[in-house]
C-alpha atoms as a PDB file:
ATOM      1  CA  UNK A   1       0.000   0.000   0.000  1.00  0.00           C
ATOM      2  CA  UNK A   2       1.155   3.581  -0.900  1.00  0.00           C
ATOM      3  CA  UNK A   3       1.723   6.129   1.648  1.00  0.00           C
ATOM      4  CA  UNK A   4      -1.808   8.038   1.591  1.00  0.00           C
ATOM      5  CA  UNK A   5      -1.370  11.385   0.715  1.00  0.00           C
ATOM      6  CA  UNK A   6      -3.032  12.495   4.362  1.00  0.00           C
ATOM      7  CA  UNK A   7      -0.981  11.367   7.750  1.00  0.00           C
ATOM      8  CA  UNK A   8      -3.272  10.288  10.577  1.00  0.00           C
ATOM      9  CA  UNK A   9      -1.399  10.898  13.947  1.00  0.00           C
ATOM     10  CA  UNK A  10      -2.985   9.707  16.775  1.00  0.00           C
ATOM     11  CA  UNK A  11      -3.120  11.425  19.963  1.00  0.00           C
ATOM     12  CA  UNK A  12      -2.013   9.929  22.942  1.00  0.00           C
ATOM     13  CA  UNK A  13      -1.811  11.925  25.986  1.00  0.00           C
ATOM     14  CA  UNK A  14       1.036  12.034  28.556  1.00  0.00           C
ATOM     15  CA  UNK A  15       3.644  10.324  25.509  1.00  0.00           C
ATOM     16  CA  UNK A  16       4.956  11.125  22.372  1.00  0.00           C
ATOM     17  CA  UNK A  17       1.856  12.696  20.522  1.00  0.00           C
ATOM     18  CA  UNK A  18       0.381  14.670  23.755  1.00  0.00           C
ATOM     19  CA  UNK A  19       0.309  18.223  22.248  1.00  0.00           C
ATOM     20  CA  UNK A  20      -1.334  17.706  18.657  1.00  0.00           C
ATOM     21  CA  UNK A  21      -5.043  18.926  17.868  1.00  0.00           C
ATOM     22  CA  UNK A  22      -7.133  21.234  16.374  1.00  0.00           C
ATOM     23  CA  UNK A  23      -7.414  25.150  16.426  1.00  0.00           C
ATOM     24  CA  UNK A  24      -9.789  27.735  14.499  1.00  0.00           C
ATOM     25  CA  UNK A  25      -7.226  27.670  12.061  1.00  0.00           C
ATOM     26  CA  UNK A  26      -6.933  24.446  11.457  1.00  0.00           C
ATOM     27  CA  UNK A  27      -4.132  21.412  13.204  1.00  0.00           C
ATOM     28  CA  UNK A  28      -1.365  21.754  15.029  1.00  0.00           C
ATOM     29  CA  UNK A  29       1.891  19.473  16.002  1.00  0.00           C
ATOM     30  CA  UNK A  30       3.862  20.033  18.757  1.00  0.00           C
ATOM     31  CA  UNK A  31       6.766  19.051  20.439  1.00  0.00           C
ATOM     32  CA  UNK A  32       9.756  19.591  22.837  1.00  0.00           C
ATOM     33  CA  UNK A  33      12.715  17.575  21.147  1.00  0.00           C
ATOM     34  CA  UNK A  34      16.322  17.124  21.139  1.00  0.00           C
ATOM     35  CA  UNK A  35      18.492  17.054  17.804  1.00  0.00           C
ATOM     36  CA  UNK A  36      21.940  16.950  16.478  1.00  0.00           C
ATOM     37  CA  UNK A  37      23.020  19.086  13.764  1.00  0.00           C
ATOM     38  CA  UNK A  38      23.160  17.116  10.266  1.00  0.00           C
ATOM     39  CA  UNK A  39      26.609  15.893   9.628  1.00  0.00           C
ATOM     40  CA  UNK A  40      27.269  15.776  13.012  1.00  0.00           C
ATOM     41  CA  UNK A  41      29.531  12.987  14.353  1.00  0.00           C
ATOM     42  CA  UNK A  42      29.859  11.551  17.823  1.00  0.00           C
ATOM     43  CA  UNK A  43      32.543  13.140  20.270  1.00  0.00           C
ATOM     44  CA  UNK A  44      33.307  12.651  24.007  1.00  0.00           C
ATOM     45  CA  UNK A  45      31.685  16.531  24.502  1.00  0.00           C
ATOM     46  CA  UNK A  46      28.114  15.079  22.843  1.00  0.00           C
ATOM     47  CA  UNK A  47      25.800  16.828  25.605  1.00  0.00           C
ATOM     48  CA  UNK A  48      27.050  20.160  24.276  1.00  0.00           C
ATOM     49  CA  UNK A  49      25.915  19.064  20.421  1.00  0.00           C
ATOM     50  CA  UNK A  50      22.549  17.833  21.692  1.00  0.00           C
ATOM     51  CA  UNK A  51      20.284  20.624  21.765  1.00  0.00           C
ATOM     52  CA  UNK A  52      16.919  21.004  22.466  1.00  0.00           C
ATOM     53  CA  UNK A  53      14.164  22.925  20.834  1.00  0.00           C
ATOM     54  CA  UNK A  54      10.455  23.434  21.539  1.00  0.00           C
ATOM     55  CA  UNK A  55       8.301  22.880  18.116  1.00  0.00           C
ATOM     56  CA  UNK A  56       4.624  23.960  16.798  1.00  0.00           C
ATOM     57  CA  UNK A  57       3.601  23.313  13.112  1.00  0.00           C
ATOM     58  CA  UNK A  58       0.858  24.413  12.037  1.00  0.00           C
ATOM     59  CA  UNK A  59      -1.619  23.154   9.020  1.00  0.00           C
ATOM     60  CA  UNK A  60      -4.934  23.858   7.524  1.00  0.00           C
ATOM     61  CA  UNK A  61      -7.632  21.906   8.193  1.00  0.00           C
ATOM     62  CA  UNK A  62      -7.092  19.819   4.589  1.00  0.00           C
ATOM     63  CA  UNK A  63      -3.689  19.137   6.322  1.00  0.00           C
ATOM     64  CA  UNK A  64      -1.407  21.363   4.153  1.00  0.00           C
ATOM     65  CA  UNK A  65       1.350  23.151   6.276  1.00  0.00           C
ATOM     66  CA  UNK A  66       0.998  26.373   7.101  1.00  0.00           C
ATOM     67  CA  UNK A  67       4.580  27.699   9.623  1.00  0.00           C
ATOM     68  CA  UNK A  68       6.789  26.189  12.175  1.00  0.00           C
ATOM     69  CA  UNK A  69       7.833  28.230  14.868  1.00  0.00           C
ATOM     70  CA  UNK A  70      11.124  26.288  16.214  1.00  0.00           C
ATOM     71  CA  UNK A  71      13.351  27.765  19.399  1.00  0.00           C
ATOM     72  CA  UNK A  72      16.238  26.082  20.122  1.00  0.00           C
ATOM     73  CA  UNK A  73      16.530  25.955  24.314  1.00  0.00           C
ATOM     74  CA  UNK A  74      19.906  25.081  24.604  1.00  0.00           C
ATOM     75  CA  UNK A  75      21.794  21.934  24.939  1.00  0.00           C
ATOM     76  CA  UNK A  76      22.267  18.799  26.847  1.00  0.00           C
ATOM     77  CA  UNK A  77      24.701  20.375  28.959  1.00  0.00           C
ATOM     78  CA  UNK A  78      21.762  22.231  31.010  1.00  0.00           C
ATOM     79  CA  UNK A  79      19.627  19.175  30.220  1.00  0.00           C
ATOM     80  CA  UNK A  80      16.729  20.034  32.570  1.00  0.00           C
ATOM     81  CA  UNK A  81      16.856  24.315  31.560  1.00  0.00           C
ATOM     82  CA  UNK A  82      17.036  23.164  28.221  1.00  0.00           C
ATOM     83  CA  UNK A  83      13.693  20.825  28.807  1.00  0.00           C
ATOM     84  CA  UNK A  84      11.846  22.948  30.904  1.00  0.00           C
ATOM     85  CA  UNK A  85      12.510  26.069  28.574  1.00  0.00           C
ATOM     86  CA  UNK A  86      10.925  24.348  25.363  1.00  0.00           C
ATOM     87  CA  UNK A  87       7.860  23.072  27.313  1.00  0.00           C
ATOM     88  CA  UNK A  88       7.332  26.404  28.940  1.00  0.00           C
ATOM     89  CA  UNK A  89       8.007  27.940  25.306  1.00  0.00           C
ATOM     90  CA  UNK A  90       6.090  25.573  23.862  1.00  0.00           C
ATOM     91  CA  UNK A  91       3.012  26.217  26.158  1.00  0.00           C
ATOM     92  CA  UNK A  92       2.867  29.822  25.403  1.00  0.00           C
ATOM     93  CA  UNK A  93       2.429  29.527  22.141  1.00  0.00           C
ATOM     94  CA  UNK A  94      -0.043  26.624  22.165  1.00  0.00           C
ATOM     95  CA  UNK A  95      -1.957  29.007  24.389  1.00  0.00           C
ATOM     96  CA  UNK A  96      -1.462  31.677  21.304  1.00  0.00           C
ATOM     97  CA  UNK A  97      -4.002  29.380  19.181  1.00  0.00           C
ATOM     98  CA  UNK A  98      -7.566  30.506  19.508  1.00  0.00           C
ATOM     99  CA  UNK A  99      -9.658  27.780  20.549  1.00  0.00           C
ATOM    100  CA  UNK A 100      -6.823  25.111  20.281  1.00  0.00           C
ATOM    101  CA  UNK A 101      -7.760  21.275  22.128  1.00  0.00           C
ATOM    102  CA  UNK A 102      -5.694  18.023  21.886  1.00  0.00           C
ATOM    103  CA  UNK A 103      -7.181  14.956  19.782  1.00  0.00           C
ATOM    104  CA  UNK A 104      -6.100  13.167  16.765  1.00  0.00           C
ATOM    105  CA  UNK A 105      -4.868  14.995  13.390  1.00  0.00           C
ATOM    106  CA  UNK A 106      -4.538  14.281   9.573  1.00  0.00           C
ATOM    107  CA  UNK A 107      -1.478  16.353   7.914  1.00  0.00           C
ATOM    108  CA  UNK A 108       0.042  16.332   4.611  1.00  0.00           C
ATOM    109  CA  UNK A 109       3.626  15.315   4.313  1.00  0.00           C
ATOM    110  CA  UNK A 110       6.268  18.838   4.847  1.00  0.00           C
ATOM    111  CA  UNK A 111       9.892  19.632   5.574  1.00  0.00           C
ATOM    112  CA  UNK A 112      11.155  22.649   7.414  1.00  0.00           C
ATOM    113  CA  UNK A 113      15.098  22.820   8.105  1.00  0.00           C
ATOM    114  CA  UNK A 114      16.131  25.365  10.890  1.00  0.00           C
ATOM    115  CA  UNK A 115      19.085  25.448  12.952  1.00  0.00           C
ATOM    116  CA  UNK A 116      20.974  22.726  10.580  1.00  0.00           C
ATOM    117  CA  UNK A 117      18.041  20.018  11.786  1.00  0.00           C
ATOM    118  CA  UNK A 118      15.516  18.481   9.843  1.00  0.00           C
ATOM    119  CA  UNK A 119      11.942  19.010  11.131  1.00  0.00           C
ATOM    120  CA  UNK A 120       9.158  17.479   9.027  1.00  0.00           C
ATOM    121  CA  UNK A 121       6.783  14.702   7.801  1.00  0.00           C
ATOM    122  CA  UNK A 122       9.150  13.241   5.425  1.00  0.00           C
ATOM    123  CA  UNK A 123       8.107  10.180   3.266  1.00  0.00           C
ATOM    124  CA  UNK A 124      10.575   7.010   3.222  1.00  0.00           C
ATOM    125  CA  UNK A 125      12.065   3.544   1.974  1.00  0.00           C
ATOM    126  CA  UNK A 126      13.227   1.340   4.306  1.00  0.00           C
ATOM    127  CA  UNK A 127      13.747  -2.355   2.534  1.00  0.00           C
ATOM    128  CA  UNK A 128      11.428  -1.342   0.244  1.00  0.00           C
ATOM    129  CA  UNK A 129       8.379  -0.233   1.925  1.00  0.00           C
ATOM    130  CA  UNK A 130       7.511   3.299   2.001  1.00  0.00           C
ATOM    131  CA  UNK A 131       6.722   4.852   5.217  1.00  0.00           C
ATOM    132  CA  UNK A 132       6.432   8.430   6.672  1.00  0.00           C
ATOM    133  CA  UNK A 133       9.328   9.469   9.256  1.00  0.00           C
ATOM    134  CA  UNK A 134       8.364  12.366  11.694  1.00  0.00           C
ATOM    135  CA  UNK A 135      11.753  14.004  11.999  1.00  0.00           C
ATOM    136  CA  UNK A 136      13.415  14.989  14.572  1.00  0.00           C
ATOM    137  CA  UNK A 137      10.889  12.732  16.788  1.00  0.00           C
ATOM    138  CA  UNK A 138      11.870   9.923  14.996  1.00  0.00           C
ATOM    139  CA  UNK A 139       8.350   8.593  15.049  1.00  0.00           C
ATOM    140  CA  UNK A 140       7.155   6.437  12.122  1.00  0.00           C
ATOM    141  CA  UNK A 141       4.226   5.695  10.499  1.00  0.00           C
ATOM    142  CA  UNK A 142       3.167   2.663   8.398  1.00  0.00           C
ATOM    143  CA  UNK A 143       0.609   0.473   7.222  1.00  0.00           C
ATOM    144  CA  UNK A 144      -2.524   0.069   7.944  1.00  0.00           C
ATOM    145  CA  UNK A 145      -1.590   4.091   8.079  1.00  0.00           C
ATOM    146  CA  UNK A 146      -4.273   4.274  12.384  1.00  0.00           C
ATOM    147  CA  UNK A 147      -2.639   6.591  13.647  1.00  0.00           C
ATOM    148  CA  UNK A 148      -0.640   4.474  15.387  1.00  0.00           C
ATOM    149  CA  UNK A 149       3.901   4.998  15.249  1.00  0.00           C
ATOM    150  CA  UNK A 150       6.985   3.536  16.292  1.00  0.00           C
ATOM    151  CA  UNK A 151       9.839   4.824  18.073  1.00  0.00           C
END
């Protein structure tokens, strides 16, 4: 089966998919996540290369993106500032969407780069199936296409 050309993501509170819903303008995905730059390469000072960013992408109500808003918070060094930064950040601007509740969403496949990180929906091939990646969550989404991911 082809990857449909609308994502369902289901919500499931307290975990991975806890702040996605609905707004007046449409969906929203969001997310407090840690990332390494692309190219990066492991070193024995890797908490300093880790950073951490709080994340809200918006989309229509067809599922078509709209804007990402991305703040990095700093890195693993200050693990728990870092954390509690993006969630705070992130909670502010949640509370910036008129009429915004958490439930299940249907998006469109996107990429946004910021910060030299990858942040999307980004369709896939691993051994020859195609699935749909959530970057930098590294959540992934397959057949029978619920809602449902893997870490």
């Amino acid at each position: 089966m082809a990857v449909p050309e609308i994502i369902p993501i289901g919500y499931e509170p307290d975990y991975h998919t806890d702040t996605i819903g609905h707004w007046e303008g449409g969906q929203f995905l969001g997310s407090v996540v840690a990332a390494f730059p692309e190219g990066y390469t492991h070193t024995d000072d890797w908490p300093a290369h880790k950073r951490w960013y709080a994340v809200l992408h918006t989309f229509d109500t067809a599922g078509h993106h709209l804007n990402s808003r991305i703040e990095r918070t700093g890195t693993d060094d200050n693990h728990r500032t870092a954390v509690d930064a993006a969630q705070e950040r992130l909670k502010q601007w949640l509370d910036t969407l008129p009429g915004h509740r958490f439930d299940d969403i249907a998006i469109r496949p996107f990429r946004h780069e910021a910060d030299d990180v990858l942040f999307g929906l980004v369709i896939e091939t691993f051994e020859g199936t195609e699935h749909v990646e959530l970057y930098p969550n590294n959540l992934g989404f397959y057949e029978p296409w619920d809602g449902l991911y893997d870490t």
